[in-house]
N, C-alpha and C. Protein backbone atom coordinates (compact mmCIF):
# COMPACT_ATOMS: atom_id res chain seq x y z
N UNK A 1 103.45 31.99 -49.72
CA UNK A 1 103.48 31.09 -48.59
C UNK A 1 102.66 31.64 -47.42
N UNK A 2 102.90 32.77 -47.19
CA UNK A 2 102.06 33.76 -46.42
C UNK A 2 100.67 33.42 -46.75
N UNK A 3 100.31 33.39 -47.66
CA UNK A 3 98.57 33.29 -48.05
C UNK A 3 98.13 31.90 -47.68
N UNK A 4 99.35 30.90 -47.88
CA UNK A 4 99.05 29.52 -47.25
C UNK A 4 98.67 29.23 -45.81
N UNK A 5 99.31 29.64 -45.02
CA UNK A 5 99.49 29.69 -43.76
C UNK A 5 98.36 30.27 -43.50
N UNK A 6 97.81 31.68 -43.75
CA UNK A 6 96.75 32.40 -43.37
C UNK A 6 95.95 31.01 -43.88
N UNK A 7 95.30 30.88 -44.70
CA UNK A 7 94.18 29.63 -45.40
C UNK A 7 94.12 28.58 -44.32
N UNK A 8 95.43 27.93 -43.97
CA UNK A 8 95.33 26.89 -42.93
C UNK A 8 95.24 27.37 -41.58
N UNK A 9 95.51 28.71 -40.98
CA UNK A 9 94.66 28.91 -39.44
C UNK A 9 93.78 29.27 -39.63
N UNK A 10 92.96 29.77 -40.65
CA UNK A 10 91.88 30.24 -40.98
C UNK A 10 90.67 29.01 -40.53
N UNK A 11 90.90 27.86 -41.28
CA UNK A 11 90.19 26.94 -41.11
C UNK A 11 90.63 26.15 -40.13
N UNK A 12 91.53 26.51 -39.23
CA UNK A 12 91.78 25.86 -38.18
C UNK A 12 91.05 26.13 -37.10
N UNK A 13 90.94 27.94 -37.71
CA UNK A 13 90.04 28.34 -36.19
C UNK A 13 88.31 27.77 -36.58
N UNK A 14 88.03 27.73 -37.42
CA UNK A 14 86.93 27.31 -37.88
C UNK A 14 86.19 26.11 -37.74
N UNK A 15 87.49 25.03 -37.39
CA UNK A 15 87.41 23.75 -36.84
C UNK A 15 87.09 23.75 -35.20
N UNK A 16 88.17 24.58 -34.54
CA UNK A 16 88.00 24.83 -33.32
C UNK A 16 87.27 25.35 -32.91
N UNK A 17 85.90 26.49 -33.30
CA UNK A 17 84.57 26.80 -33.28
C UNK A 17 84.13 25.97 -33.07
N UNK A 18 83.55 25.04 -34.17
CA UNK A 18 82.71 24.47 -33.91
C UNK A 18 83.21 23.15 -33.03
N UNK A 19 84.28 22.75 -32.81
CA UNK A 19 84.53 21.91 -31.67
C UNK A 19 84.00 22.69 -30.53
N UNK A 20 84.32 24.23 -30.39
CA UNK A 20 83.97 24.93 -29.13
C UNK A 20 82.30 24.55 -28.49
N UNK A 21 81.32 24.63 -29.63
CA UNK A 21 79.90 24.41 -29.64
C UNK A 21 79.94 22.97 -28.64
N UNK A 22 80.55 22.33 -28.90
CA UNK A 22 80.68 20.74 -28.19
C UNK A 22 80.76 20.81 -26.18
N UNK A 23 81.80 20.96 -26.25
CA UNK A 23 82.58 21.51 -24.95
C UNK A 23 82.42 23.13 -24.86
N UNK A 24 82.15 23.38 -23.96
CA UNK A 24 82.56 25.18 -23.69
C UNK A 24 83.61 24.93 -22.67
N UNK A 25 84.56 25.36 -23.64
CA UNK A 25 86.16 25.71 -22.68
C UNK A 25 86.51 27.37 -23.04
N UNK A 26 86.65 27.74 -21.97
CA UNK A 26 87.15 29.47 -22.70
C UNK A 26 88.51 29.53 -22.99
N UNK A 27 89.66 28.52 -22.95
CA UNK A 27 91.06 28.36 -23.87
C UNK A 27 90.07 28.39 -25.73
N UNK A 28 89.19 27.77 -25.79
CA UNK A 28 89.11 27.28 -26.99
C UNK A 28 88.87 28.38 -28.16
N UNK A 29 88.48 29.55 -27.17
CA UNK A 29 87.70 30.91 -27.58
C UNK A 29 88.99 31.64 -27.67
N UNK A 30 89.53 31.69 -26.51
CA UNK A 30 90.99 32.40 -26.78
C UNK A 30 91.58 31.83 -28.13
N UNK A 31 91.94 30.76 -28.65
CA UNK A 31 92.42 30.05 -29.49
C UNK A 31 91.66 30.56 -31.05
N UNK A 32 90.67 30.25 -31.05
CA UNK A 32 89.94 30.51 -32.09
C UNK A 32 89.87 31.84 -32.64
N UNK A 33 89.88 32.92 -31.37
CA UNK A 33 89.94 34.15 -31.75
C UNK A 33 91.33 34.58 -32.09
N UNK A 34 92.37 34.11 -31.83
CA UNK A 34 93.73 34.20 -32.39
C UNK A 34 94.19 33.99 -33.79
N UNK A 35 93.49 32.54 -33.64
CA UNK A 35 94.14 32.10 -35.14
C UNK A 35 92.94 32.58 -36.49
N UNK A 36 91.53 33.02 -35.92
CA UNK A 36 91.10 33.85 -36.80
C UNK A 36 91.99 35.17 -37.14
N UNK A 37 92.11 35.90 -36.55
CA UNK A 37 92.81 37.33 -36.30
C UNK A 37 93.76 36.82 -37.46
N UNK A 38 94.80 35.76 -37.01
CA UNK A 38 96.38 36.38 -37.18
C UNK A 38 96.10 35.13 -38.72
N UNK A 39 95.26 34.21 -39.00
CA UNK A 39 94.82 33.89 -40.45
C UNK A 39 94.35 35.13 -41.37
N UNK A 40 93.29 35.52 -40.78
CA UNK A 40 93.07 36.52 -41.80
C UNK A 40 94.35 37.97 -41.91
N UNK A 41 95.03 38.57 -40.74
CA UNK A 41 95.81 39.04 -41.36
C UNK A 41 97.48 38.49 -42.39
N UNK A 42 97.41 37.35 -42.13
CA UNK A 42 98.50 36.54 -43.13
C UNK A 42 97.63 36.42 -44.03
N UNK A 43 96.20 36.21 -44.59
CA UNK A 43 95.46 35.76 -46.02
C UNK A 43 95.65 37.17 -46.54
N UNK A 44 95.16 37.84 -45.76
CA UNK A 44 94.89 39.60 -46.79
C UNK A 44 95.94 40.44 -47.06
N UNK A 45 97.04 40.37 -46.58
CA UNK A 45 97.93 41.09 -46.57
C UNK A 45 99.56 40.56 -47.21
């Protein structure tokens, strides 16, 4: 379930990137850099 969860913020933050490219909001960066982080440590671990 763990590996699930990582998979879905993974590509969440990935969504929110490139929404970021659209708008420059620096919440969106905070955001993105989170749910990269805490996706990939729920995918790998």
């Amino acid at each position: 379930m763990k590996k699930l969860c990582g998979f879905a913020l993974f590509w969440m933050a990935i969504g929110m990137f490139i929404m970021m490219l659209l708008p420059n909001l620096a919440w969106g960066v905070i955001l993105t850099v989170v749910f990269l982080l805490l996706g990939y440590r729920l995918f790998c671990c």
